[in-house]
N, C-alpha and C. Protein backbone atom coordinates (compact mmCIF):
# COMPACT_ATOMS: atom_id res chain seq x y z
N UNK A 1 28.19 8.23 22.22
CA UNK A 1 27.29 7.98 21.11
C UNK A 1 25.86 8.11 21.62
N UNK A 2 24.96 9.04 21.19
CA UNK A 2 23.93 9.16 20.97
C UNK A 2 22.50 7.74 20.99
N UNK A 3 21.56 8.18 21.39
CA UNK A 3 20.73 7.02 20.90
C UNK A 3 20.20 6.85 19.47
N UNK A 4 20.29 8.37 19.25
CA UNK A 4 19.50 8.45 17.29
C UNK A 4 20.89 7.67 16.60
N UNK A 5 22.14 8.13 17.20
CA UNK A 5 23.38 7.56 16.07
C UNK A 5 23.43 5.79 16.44
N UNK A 6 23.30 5.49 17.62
CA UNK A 6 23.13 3.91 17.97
C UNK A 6 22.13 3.41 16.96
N UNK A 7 21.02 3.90 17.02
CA UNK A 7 19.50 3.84 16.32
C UNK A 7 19.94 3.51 14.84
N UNK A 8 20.56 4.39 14.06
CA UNK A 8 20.96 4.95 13.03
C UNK A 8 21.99 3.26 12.70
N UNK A 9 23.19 3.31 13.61
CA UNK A 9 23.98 2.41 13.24
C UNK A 9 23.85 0.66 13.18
N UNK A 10 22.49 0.80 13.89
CA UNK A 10 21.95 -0.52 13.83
C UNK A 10 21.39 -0.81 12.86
N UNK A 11 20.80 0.13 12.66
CA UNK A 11 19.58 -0.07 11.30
C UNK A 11 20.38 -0.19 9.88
N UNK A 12 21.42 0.68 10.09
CA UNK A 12 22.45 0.17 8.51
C UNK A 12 23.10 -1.15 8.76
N UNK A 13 23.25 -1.65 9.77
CA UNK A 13 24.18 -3.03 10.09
C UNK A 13 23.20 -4.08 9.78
N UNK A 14 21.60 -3.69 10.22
CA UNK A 14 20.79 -5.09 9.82
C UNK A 14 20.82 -4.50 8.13
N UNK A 15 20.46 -3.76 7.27
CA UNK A 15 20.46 -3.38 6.15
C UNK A 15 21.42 -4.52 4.82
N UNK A 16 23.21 -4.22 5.70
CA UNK A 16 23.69 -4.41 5.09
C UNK A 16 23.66 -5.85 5.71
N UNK A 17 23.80 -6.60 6.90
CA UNK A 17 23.43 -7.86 7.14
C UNK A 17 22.49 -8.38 6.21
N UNK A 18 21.39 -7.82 6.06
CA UNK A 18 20.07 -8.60 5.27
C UNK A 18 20.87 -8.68 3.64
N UNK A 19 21.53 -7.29 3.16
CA UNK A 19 22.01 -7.64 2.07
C UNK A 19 22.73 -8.56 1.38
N UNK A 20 23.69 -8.76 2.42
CA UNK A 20 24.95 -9.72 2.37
C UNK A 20 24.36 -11.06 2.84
N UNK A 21 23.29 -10.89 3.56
CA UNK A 21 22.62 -12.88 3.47
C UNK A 21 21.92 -13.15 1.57
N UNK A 22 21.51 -11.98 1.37
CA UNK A 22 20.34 -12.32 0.29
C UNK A 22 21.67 -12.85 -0.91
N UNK A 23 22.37 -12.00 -0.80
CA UNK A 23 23.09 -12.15 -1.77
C UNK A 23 24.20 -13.39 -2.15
N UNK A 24 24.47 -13.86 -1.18
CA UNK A 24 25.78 -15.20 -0.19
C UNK A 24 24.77 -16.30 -0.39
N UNK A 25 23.34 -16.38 0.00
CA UNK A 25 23.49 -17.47 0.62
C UNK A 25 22.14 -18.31 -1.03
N UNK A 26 22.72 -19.60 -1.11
CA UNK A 26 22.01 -20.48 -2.07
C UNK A 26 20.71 -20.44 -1.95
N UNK A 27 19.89 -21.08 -0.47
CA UNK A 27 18.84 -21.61 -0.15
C UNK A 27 17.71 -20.46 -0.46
N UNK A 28 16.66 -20.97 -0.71
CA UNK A 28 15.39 -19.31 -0.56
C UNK A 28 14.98 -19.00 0.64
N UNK A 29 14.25 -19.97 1.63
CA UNK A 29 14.60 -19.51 2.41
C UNK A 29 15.54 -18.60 3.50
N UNK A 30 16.33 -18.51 3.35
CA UNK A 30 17.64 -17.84 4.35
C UNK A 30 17.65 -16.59 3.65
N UNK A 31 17.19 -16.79 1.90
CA UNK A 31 17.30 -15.66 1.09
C UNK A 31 15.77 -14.67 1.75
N UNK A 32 15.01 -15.17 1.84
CA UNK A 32 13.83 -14.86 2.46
C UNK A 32 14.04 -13.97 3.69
N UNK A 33 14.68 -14.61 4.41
CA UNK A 33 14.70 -14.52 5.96
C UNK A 33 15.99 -12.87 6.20
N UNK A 34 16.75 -13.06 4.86
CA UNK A 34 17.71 -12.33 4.60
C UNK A 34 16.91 -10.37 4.41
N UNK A 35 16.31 -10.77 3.39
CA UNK A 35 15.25 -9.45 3.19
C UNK A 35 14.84 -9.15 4.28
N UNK A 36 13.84 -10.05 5.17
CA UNK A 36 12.93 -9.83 5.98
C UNK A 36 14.15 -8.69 6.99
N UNK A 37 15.54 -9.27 7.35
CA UNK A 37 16.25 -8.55 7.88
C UNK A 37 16.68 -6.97 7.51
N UNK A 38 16.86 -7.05 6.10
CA UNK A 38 16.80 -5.67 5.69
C UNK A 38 15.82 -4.94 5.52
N UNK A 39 14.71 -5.23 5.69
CA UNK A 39 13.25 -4.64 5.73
C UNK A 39 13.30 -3.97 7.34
N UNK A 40 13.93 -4.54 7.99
CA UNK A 40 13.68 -4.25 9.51
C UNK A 40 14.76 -3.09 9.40
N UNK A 41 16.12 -3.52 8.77
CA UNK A 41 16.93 -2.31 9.48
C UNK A 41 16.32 -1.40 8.60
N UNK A 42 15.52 -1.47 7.44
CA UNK A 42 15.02 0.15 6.86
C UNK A 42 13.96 0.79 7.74
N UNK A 43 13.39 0.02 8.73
CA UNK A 43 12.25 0.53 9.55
C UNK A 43 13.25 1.41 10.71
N UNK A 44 14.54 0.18 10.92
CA UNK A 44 14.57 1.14 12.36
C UNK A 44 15.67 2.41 11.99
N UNK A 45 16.02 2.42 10.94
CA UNK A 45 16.77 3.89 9.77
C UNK A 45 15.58 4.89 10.06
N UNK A 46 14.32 4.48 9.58
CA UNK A 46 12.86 5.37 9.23
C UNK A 46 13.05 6.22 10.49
N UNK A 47 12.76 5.58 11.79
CA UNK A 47 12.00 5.88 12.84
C UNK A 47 13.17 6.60 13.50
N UNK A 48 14.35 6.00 13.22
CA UNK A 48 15.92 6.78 13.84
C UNK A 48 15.58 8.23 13.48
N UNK A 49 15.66 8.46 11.91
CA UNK A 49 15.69 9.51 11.18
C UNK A 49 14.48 10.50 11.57
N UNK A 50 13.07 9.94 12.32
CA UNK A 50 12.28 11.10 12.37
C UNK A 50 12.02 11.04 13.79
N UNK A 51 13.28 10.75 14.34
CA UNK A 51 13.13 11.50 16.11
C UNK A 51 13.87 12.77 16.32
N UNK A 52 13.14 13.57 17.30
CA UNK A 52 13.68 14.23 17.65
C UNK A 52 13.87 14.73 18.76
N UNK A 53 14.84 14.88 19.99
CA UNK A 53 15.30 14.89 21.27
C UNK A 53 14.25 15.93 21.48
N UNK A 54 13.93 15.88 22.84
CA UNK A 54 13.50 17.09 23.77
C UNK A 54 12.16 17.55 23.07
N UNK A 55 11.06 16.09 22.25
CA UNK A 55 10.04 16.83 21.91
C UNK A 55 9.35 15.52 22.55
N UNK A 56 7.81 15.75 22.91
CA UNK A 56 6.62 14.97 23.20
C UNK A 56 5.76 14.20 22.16
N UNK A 57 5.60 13.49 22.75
CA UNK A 57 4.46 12.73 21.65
C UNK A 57 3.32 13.41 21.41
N UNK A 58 2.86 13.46 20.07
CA UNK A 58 1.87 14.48 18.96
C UNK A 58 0.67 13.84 19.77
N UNK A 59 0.54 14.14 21.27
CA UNK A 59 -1.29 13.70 21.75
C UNK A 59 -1.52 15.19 22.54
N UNK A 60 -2.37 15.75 21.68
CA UNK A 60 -2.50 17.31 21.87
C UNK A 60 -3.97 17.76 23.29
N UNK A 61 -3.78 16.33 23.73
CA UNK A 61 -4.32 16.35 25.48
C UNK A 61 -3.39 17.73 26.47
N UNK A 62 -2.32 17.06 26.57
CA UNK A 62 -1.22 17.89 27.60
C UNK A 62 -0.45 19.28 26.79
N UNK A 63 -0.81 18.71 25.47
CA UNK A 63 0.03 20.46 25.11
C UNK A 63 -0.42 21.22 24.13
N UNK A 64 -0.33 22.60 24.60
CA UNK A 64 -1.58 23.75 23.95
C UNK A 64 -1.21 23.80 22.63
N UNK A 65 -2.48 23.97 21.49
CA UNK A 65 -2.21 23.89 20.39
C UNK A 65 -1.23 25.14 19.93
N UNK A 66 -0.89 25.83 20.63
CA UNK A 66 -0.53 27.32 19.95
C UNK A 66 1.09 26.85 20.19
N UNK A 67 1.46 25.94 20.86
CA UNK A 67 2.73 25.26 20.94
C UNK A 67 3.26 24.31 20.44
N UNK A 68 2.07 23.51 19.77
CA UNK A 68 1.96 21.91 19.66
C UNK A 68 3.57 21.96 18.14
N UNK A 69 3.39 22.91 17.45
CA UNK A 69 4.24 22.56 16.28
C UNK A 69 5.79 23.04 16.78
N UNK A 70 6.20 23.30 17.78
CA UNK A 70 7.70 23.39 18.26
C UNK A 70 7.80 22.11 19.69
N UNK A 71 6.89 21.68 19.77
CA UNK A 71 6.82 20.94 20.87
C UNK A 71 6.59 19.24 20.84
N UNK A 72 5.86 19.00 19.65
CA UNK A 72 5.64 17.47 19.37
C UNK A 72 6.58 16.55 18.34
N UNK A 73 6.63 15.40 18.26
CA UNK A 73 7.51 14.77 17.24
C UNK A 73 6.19 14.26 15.80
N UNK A 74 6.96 14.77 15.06
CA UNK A 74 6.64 14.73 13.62
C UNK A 74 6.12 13.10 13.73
N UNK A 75 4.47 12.72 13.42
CA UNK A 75 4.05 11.43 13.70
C UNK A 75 4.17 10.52 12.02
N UNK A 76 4.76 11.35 11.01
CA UNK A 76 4.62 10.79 9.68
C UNK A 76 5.41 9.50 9.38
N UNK A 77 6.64 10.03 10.29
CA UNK A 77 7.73 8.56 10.00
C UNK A 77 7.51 7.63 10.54
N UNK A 78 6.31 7.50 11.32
CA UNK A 78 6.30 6.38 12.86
C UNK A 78 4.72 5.68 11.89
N UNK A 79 4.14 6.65 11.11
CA UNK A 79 3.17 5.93 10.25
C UNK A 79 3.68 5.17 9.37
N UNK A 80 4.89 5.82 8.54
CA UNK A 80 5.30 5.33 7.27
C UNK A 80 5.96 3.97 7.76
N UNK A 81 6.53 3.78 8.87
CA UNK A 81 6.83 2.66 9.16
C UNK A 81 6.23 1.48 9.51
N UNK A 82 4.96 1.75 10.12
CA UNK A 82 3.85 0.97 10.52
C UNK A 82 3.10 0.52 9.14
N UNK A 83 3.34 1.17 8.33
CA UNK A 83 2.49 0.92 7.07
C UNK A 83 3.74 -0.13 6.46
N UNK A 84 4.91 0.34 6.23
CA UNK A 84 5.76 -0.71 5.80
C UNK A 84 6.43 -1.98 6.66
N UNK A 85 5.62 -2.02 7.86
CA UNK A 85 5.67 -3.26 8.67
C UNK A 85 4.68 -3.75 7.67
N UNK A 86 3.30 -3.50 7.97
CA UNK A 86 2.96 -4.33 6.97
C UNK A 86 2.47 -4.70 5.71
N UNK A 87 3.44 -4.17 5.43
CA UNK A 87 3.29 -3.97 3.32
C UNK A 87 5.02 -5.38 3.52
N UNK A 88 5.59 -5.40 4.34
CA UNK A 88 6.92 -6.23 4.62
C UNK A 88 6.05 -7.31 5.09
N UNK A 89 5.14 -7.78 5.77
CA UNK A 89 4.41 -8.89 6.25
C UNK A 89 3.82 -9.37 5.01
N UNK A 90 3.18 -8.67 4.43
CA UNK A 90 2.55 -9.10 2.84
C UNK A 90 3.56 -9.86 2.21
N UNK A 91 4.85 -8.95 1.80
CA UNK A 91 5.55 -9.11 0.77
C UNK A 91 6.38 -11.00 1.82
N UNK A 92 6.59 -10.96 2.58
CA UNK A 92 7.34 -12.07 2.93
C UNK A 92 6.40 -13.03 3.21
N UNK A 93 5.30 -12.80 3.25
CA UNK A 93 3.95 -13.53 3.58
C UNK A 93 4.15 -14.73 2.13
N UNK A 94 4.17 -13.64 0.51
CA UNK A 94 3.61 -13.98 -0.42
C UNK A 94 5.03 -14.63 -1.23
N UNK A 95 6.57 -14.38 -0.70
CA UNK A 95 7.61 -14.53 -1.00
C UNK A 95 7.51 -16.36 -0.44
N UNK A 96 7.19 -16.43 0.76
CA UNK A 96 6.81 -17.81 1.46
C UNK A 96 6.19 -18.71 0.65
N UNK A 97 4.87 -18.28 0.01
CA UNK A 97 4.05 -18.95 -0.46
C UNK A 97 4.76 -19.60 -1.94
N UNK A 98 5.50 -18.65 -2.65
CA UNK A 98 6.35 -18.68 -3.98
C UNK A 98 7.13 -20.24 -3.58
N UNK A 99 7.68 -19.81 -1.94
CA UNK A 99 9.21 -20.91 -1.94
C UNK A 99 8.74 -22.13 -2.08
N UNK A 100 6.92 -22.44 -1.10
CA UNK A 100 6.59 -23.50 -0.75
C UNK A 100 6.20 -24.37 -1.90
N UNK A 101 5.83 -23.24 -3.09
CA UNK A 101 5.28 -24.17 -4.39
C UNK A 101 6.21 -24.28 -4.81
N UNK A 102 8.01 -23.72 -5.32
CA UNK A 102 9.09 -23.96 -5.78
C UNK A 102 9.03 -25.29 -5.14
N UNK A 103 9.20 -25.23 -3.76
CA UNK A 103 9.46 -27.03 -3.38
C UNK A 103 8.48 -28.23 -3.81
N UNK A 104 7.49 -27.81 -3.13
CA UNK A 104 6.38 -28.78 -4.40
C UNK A 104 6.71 -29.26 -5.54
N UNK A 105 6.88 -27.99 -6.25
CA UNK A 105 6.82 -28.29 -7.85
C UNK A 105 8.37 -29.15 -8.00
N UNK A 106 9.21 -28.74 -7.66
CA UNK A 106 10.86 -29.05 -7.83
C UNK A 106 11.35 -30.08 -6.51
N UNK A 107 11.01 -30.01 -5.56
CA UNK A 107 11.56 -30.57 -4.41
C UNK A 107 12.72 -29.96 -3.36
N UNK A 108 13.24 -28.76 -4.31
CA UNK A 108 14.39 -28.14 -3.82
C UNK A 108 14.27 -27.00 -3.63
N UNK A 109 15.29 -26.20 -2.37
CA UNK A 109 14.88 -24.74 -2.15
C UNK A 109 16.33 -24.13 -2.63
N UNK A 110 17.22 -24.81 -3.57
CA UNK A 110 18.03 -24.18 -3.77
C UNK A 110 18.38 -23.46 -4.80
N UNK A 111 18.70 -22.49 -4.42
CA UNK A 111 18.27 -21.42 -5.90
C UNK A 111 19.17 -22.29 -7.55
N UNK A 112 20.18 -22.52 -7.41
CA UNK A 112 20.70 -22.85 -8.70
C UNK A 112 20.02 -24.24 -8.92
N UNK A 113 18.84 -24.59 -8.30
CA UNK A 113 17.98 -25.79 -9.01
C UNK A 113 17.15 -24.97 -10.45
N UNK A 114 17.21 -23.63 -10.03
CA UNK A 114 16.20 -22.99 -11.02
C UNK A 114 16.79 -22.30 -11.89
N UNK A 115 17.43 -22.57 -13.37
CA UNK A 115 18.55 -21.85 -13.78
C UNK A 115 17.62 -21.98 -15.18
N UNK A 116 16.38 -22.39 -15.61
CA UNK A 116 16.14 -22.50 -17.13
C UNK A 116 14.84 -21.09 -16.87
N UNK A 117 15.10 -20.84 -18.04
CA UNK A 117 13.99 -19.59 -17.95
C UNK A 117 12.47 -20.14 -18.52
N UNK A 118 11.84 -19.93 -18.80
CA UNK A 118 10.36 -19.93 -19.53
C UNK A 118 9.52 -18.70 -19.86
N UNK A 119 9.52 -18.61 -21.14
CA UNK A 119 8.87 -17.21 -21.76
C UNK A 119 8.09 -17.52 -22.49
């Protein structure tokens, strides 16, 4: 097995791990903590998916531009991921803040405390 398919098979295992917590478990927290897990295996899916063996890193110091596009690794997926690190720091940042006033307001972090709607 490969490192991209290792890469690959981890990143669906936290995916479906994060899924199967969000979904199983009562508390918000853990539900929280659950995402945060599937947020990660979609990063390390991203970065699996835009490697590619036997190329250099896109720093066009050591390699001539007239080569650079058969020779470097595509730097878009390694952005898109860095950007959704933290667009995932935001979102669990502001998911946190939600749980801490649920407890405040209610006392409880367990989801079936919250079953009445308001419209």
């Amino acid at each position: 097995m490969s490192l991209v398919q290792l890469s690959l098979a981890t990143g669906f295992l936290l995916i479906l791990l994060g899924l199967y917590g969000a979904l199983t478990n009562r508390d918000i927290l853990r539900m929280i903590v659950s995402f945060t897990i599937a947020d990660t295996g979609v990063n390390v899916v991203l970065v699996a998916v835009g490697y590619l063996p036997g190329r250099e890193a896109p720093i066009l110091d050591t390699i001539p531009v007239a080569e650079a596009a058969s020779r470097i690794t595509d730097p878009v997926p390694q952005a898109l991921v860095l950007t959704a690190i933290v667009i995932g720091l935001g979102v669990t940042a502001l998911m946190l803040a939600y749980a801490y006033r649920l407890f405040r307001a209610r006392g409880s972090l367990d989801i079936s405390d919250f079953t009445e709607l308001k419209w």
